[in-house]
Protein backbone atom coordinates (compact mmCIF):
# COMPACT_ATOMS: atom_id res chain seq x y z
CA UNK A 1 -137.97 160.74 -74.53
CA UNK A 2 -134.27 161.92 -73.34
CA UNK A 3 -132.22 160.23 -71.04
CA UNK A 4 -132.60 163.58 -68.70
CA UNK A 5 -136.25 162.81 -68.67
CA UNK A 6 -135.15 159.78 -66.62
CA UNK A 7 -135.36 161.52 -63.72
CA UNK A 8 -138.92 161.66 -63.47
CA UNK A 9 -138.92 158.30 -62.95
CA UNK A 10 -137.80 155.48 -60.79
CA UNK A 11 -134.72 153.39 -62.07
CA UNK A 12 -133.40 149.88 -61.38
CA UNK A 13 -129.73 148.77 -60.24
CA UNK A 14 -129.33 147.89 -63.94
CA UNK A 15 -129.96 151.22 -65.46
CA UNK A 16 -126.40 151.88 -66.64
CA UNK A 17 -126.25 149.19 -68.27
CA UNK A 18 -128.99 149.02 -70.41
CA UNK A 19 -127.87 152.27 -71.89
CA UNK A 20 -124.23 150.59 -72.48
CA UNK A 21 -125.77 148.03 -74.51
CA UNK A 22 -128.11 150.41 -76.34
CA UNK A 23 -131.21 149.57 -74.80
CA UNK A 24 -134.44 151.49 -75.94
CA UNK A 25 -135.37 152.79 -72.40
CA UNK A 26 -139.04 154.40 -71.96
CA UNK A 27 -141.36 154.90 -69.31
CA UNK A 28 -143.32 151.97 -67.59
CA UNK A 29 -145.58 151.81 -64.58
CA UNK A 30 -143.25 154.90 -63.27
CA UNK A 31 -140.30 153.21 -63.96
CA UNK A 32 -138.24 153.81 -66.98
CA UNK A 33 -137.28 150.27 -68.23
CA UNK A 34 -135.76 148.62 -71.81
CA UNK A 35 -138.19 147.75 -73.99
CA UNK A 36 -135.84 146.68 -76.49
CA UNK A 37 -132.48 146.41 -77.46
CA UNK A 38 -132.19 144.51 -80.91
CA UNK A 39 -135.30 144.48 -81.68
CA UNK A 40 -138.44 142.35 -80.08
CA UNK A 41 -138.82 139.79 -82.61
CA UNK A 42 -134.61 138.92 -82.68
CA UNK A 43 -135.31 138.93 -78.51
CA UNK A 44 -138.53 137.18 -78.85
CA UNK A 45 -137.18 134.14 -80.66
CA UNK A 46 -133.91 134.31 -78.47
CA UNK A 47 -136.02 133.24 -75.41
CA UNK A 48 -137.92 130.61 -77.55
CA UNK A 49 -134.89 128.90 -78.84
CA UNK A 50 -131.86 129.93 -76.61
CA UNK A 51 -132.12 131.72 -73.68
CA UNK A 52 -132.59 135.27 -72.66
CA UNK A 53 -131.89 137.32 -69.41
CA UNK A 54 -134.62 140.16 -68.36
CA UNK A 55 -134.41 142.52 -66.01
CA UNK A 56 -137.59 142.63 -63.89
CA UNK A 57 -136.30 144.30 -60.59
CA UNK A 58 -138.99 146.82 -61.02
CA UNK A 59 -141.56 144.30 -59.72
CA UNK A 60 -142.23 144.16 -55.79
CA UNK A 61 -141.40 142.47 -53.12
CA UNK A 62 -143.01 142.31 -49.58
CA UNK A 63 -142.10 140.18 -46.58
CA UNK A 64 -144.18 138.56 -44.23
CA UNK A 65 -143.13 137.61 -40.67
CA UNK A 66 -144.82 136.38 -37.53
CA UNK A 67 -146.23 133.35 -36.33
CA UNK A 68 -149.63 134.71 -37.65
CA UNK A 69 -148.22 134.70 -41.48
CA UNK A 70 -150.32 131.75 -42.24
CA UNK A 71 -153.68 133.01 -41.35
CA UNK A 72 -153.55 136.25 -42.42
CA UNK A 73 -152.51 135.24 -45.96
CA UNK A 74 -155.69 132.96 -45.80
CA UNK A 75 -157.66 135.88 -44.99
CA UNK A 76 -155.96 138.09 -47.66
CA UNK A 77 -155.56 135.31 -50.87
CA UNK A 78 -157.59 133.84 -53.23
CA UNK A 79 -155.71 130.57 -52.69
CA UNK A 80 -154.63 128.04 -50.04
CA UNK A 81 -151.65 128.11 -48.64
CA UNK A 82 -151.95 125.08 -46.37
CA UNK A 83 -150.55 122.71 -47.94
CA UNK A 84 -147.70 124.43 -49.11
CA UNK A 85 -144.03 123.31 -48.40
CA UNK A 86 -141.27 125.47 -47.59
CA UNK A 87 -139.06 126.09 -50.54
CA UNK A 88 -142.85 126.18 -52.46
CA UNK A 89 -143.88 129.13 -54.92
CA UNK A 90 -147.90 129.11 -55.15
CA UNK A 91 -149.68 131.63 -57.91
CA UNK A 92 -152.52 133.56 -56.29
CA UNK A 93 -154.82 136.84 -56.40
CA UNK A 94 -155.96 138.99 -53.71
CA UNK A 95 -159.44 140.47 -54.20
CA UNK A 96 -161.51 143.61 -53.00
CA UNK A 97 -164.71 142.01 -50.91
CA UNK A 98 -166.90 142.62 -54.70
CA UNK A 99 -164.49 140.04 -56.01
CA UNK A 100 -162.67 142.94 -58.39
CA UNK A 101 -158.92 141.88 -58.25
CA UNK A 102 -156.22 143.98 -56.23
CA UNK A 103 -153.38 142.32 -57.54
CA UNK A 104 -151.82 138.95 -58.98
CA UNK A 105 -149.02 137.84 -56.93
CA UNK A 106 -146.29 135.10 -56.31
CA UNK A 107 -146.03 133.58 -52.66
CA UNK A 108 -142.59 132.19 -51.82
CA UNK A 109 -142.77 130.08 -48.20
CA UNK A 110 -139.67 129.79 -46.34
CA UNK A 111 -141.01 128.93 -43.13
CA UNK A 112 -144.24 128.83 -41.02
CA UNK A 113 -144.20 131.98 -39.69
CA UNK A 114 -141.68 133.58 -43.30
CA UNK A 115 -143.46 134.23 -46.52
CA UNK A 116 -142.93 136.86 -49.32
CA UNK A 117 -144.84 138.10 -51.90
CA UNK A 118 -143.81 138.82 -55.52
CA UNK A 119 -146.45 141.83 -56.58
CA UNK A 120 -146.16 143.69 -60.12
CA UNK A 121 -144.38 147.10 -60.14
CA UNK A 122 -147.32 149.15 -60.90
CA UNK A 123 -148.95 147.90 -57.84
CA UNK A 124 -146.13 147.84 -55.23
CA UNK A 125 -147.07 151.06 -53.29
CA UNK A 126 -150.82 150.39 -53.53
CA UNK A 127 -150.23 146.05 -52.64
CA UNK A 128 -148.24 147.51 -49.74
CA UNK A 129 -150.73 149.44 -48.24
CA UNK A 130 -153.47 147.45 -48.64
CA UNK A 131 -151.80 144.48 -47.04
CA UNK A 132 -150.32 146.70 -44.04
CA UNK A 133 -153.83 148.05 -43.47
CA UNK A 134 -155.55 144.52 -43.27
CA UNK A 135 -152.57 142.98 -40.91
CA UNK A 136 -153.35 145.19 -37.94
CA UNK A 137 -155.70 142.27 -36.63
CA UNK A 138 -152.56 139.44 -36.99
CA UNK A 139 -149.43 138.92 -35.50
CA UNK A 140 -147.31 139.50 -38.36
CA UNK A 141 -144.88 142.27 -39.20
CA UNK A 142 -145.02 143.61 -43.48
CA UNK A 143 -142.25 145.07 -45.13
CA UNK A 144 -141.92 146.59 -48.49
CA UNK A 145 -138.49 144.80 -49.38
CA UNK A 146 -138.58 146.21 -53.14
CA UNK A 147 -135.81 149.11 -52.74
CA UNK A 148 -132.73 146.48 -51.26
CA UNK A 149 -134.40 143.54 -53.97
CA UNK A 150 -133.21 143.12 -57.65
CA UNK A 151 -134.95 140.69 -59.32
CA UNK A 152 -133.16 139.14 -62.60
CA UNK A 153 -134.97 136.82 -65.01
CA UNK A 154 -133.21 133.87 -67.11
CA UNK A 155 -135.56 132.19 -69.68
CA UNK A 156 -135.17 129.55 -72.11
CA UNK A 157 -134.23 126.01 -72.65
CA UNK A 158 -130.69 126.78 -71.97
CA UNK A 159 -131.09 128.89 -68.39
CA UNK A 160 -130.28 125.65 -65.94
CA UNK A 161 -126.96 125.44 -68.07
CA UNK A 162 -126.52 129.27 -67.84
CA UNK A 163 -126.90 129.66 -64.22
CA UNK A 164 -125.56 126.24 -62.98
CA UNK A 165 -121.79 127.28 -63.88
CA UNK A 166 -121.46 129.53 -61.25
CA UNK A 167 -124.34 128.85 -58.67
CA UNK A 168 -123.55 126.24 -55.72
CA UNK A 169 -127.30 124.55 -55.57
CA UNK A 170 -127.92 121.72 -57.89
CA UNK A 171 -130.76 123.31 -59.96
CA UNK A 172 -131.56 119.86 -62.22
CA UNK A 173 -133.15 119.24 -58.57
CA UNK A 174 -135.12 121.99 -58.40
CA UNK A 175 -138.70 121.81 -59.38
CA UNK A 176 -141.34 124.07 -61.16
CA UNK A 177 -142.26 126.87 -58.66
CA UNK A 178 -140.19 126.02 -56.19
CA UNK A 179 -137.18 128.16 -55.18
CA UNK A 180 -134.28 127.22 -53.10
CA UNK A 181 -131.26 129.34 -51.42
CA UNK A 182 -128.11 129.63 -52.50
CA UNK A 183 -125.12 131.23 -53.93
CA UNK A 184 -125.64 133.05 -57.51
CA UNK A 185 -121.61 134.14 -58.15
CA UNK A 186 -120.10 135.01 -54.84
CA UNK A 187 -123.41 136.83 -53.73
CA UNK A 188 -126.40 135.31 -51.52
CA UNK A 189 -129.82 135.25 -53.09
CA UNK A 190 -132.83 133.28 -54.24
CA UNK A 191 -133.40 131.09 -57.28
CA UNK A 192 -136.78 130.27 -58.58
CA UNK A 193 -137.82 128.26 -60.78
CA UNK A 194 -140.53 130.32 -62.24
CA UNK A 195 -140.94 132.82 -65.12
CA UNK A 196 -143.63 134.55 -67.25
CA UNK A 197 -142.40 133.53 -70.77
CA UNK A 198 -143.93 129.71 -70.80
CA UNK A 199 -140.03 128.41 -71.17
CA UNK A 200 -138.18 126.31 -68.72
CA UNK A 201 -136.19 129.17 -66.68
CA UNK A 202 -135.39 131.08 -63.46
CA UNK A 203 -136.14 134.06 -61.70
CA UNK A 204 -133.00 134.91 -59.18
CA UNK A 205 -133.68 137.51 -56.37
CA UNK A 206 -129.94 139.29 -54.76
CA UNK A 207 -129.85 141.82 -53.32
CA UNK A 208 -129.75 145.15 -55.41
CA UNK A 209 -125.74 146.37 -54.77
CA UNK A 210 -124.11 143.18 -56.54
CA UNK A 211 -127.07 143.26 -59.02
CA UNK A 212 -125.22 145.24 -62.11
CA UNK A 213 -122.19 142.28 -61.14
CA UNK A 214 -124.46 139.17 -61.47
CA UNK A 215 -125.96 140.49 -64.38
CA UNK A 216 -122.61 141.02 -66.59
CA UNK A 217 -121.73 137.52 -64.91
CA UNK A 218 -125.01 135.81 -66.60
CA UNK A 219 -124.30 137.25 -70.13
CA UNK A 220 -120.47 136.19 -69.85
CA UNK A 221 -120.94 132.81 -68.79
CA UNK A 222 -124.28 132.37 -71.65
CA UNK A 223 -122.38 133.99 -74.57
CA UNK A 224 -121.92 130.68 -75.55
CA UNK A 225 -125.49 129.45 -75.56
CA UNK A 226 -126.46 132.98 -77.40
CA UNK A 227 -127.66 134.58 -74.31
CA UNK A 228 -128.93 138.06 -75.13
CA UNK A 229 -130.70 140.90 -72.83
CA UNK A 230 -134.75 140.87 -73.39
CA UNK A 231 -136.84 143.80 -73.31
CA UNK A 232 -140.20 144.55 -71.70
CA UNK A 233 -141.58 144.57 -75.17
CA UNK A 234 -140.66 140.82 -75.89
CA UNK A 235 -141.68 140.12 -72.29
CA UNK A 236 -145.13 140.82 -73.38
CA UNK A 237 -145.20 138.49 -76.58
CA UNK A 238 -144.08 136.00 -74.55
CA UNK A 239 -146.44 136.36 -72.42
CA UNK A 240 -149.10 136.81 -74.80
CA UNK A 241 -148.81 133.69 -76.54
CA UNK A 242 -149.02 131.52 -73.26
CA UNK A 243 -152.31 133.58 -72.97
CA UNK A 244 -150.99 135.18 -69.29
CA UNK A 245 -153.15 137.70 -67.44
CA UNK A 246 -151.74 141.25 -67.32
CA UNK A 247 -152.85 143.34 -64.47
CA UNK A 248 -154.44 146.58 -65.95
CA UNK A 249 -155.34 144.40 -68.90
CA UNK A 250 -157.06 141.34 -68.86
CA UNK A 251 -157.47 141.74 -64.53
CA UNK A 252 -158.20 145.23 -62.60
CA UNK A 253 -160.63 146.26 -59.98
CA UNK A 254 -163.12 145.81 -61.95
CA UNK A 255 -162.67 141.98 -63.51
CA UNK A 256 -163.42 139.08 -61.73
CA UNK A 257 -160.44 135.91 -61.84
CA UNK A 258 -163.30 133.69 -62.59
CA UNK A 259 -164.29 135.66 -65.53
CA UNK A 260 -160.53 135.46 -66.45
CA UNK A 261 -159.87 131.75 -66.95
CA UNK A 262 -157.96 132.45 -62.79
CA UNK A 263 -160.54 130.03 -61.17
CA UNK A 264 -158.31 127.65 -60.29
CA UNK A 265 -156.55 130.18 -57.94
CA UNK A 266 -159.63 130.60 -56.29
CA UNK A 267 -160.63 128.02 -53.21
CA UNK A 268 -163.93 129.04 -52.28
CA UNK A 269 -164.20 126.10 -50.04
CA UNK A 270 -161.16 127.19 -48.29
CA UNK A 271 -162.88 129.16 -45.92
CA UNK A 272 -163.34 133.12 -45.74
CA UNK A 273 -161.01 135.37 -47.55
CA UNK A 274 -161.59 138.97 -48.78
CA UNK A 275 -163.93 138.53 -52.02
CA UNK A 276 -165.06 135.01 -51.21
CA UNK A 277 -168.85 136.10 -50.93
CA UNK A 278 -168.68 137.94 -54.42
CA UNK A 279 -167.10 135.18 -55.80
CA UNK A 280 -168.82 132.35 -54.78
CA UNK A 281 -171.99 134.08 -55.62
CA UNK A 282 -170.65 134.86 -58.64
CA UNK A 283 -169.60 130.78 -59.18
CA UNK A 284 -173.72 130.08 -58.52
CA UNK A 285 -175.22 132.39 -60.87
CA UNK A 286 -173.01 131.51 -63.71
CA UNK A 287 -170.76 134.04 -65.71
CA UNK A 288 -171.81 136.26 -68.35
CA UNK A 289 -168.26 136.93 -69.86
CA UNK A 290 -165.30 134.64 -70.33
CA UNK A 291 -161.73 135.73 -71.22
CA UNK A 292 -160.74 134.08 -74.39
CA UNK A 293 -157.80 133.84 -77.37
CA UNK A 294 -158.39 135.76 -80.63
CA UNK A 295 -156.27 134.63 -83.46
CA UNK A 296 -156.10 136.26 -86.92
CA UNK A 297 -156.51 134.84 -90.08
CA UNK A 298 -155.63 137.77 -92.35
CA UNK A 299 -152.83 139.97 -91.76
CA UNK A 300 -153.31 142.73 -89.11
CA UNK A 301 -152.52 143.12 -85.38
CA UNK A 302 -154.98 143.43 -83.04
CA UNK A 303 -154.30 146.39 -80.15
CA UNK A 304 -156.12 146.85 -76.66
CA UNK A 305 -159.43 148.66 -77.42
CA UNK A 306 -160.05 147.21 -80.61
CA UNK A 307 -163.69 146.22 -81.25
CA UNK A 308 -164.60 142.26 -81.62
CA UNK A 309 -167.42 142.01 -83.85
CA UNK A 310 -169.59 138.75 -84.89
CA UNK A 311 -172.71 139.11 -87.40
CA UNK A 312 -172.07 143.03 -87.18
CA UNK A 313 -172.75 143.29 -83.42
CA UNK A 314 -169.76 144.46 -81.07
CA UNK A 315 -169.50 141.88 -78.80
CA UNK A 316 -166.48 142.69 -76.94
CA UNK A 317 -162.70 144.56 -77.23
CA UNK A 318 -159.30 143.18 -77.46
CA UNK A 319 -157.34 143.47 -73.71
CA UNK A 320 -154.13 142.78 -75.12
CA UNK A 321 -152.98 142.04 -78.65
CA UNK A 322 -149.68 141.71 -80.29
CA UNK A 323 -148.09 140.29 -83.73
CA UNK A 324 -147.00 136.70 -82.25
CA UNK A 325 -143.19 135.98 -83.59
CA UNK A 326 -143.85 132.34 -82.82
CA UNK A 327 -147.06 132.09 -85.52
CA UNK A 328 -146.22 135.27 -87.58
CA UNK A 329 -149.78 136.24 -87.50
CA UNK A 330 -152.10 138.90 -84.84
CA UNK A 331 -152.91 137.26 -81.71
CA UNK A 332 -155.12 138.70 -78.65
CA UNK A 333 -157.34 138.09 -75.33
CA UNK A 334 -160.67 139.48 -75.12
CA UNK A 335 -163.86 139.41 -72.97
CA UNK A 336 -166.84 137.89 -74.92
CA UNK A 337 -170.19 136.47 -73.89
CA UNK A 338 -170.11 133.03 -73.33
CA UNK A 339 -172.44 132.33 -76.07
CA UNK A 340 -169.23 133.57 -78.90
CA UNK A 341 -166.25 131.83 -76.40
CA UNK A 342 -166.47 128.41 -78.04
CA UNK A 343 -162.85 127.66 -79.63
CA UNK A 344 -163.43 127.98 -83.76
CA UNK A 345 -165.50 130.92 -83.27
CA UNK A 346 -165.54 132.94 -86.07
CA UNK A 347 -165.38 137.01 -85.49
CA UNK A 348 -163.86 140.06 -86.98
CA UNK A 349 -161.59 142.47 -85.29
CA UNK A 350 -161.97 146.02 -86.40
CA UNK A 351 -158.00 147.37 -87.65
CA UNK A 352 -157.95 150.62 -88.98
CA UNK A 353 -162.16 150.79 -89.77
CA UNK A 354 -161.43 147.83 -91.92
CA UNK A 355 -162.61 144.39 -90.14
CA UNK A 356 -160.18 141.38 -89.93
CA UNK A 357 -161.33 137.56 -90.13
CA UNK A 358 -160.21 136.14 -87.09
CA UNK A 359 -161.36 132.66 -84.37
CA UNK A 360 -161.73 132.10 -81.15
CA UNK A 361 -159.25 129.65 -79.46
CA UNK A 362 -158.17 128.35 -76.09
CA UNK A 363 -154.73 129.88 -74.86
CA UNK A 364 -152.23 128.87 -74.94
CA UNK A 365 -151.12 129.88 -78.53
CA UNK A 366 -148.34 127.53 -78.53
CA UNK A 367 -147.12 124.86 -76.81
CA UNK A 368 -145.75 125.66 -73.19
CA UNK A 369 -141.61 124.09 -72.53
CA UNK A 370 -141.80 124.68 -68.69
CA UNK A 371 -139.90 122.10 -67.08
CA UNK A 372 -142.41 120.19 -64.55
């Protein structure tokens, strides 16, 4: 695709730069975005043994005000929010009343009546509506904060070292998923302690006009440490190998977060939120799929869509799949019946019309380094 094509789609604060240092740019959930730069493997293992620095300000961000926050994100989540702090990050879903997931989100709680929500970029437009829509009843006021918010990412067992030259918050303090205020440069913005690679690191929302400043600032000061920019496509093996959800993958309208491994971001006993009947019936009767981890043990990488077989019946399909840097073999999740989810599972994956020896196993596929 040409850089004129561009146009077609949305761009973030970064966008110059990724073409100055030669990123691959291509189209992604409307945006167009860097999948790679040096290559995914070279950014893969950067993140796993140095550090890295993604740009994710593509994802969404919507702010909740009013002294009803708290009960309408009850209502609208999968999770409590009760007991959380302020300065707390809390992983959650929101669900359609059949239990099919609308989206799976981040909640950041600055106050009792201040939250906002982290949504993924595909899902911004459709997240924002369907939250304004159910708010009517509450006294809260929604905004889509996503156009004025740039969202940077620094991952790896080097970030605190990174970002701690030149932000004014002591971030050895700062706990996993929990964010704090503060200075990041000369600029005002949030820093997180959160991240979707399963390595200690930091997500850092500013707002989007110094974003293209901060950025350059990050790879200056981590030159040392061998900071490089990541890609969306080594965002993905990352991700993959902690065995992380994707929306329009392994969750959609159409899955259920208990049949995804999500249950623990479910409090059915809570009390009502949107899906809660589904679910909780669901929870009775027992489930008839289970997300699980595919590993291969011949060469081959598994793709969405490809066919899991066992004894020559198809008993499921890869959701995502990848070549995992980390093991330097095929790794996937897939839906199977729980009678072929036991870890050490033996099935084939169909490559090519040729089938592929490959088990079952528990994600995650290797070890996660967050800092807890």
């Amino acid at each position: 695709m040409s850089q004129e094509s561009s146009e077609n789609f949305k761009t973030t604060p970064l966008f110059n730069i990724h073409r100055e240092l030669g990123g691959k740019l291509v189209p992604f959930a409307g945006w167009f975005m860097p999948i790679q730069y040096e290559g995914l493997v070279k950014e893969h293992l950067c993140v796993r043994e140095h550090v890295g620095i993604f740009d994710v300000s593509h994802m969404g961000e919507i702010d909740v005000r009013g002294d009803g926050s708290k009960q309408f994100l009850q209502k609208i989540l999968t999770n409590d929010i009760e007991r959380m702090t302020e300065g707390a990050v809390l992983y959650s879903l929101m669900c359609y009343e059949d239990g099919g997931v609308v989206d799976d989100l981040l909640v950041y709680k600055f106050s009792a009546d201040h939250y906002f929500l982290c949504v993924n970029a595909s899902n911004t437009d459709k997240d924002f509506q369907w939250i304004q829509q159910h708010s009517r009843s509450f006294n809260v006021e929604v905004k889509n904060i996503s156009a004025q918010t740039a969202q940077l990412a620094v991952q790896g067992k080097h970030s605190e070292a990174v970002l701690q030259s030149f932000c004014d918050v002591p971030l050895n303090r700062l706990k996993y998923y929990h964010f704090v205020k503060g200075k990041i440069y000369n600029y005002e913005g949030i820093i997180s302690r959160t991240g979707y690679t399963g390595e200690d690191g930091f997500e850092v929302y500013i707002d989007s006009d110094c974003a293209e400043t901060v950025f350059r600032k990050i790879l200056k000061e981590g030159k040392s440490f061998g900071i490089q920019p990541i890609g969306l496509g080594a965002r993905d093996t990352l991700r993959l190998e902690m065995g992380y959800a994707l929306y329009g993958n392994e969750i959609d309208a159409k899955t259920s977060p208990l049949e995804a491994g999500l249950g623990w971001v479910v409090k059915l006993d809570k009390g009502d939120f949107f899906g809660r009947q589904a679910l909780d019936k669901q929870n009775k009767n027992g489930l008839e799929r289970n997300l699980i981890g595919i590993r291969l043990l011949e060469r081959g990488v598994p793709r969405s869509h490809f066919k899991v077989v066992r004894d020559n019946r198809e008993i499921g399909e890869i959701t995502s799949g990848t070549f995992s840097p980390s093991l330097n073999t095929g790794i996937g999740l897939c839906y199977v019946s729980k009678d072929c989810s036991e870890a050490g599972t033996r099935v084939e994956i169909e490559i090519r019309k040729q089938k592929v020896s490959a088990e079952v196993v528990r994600p995650p596929f290797v070890p996660s380094q967050v800092k807890k």
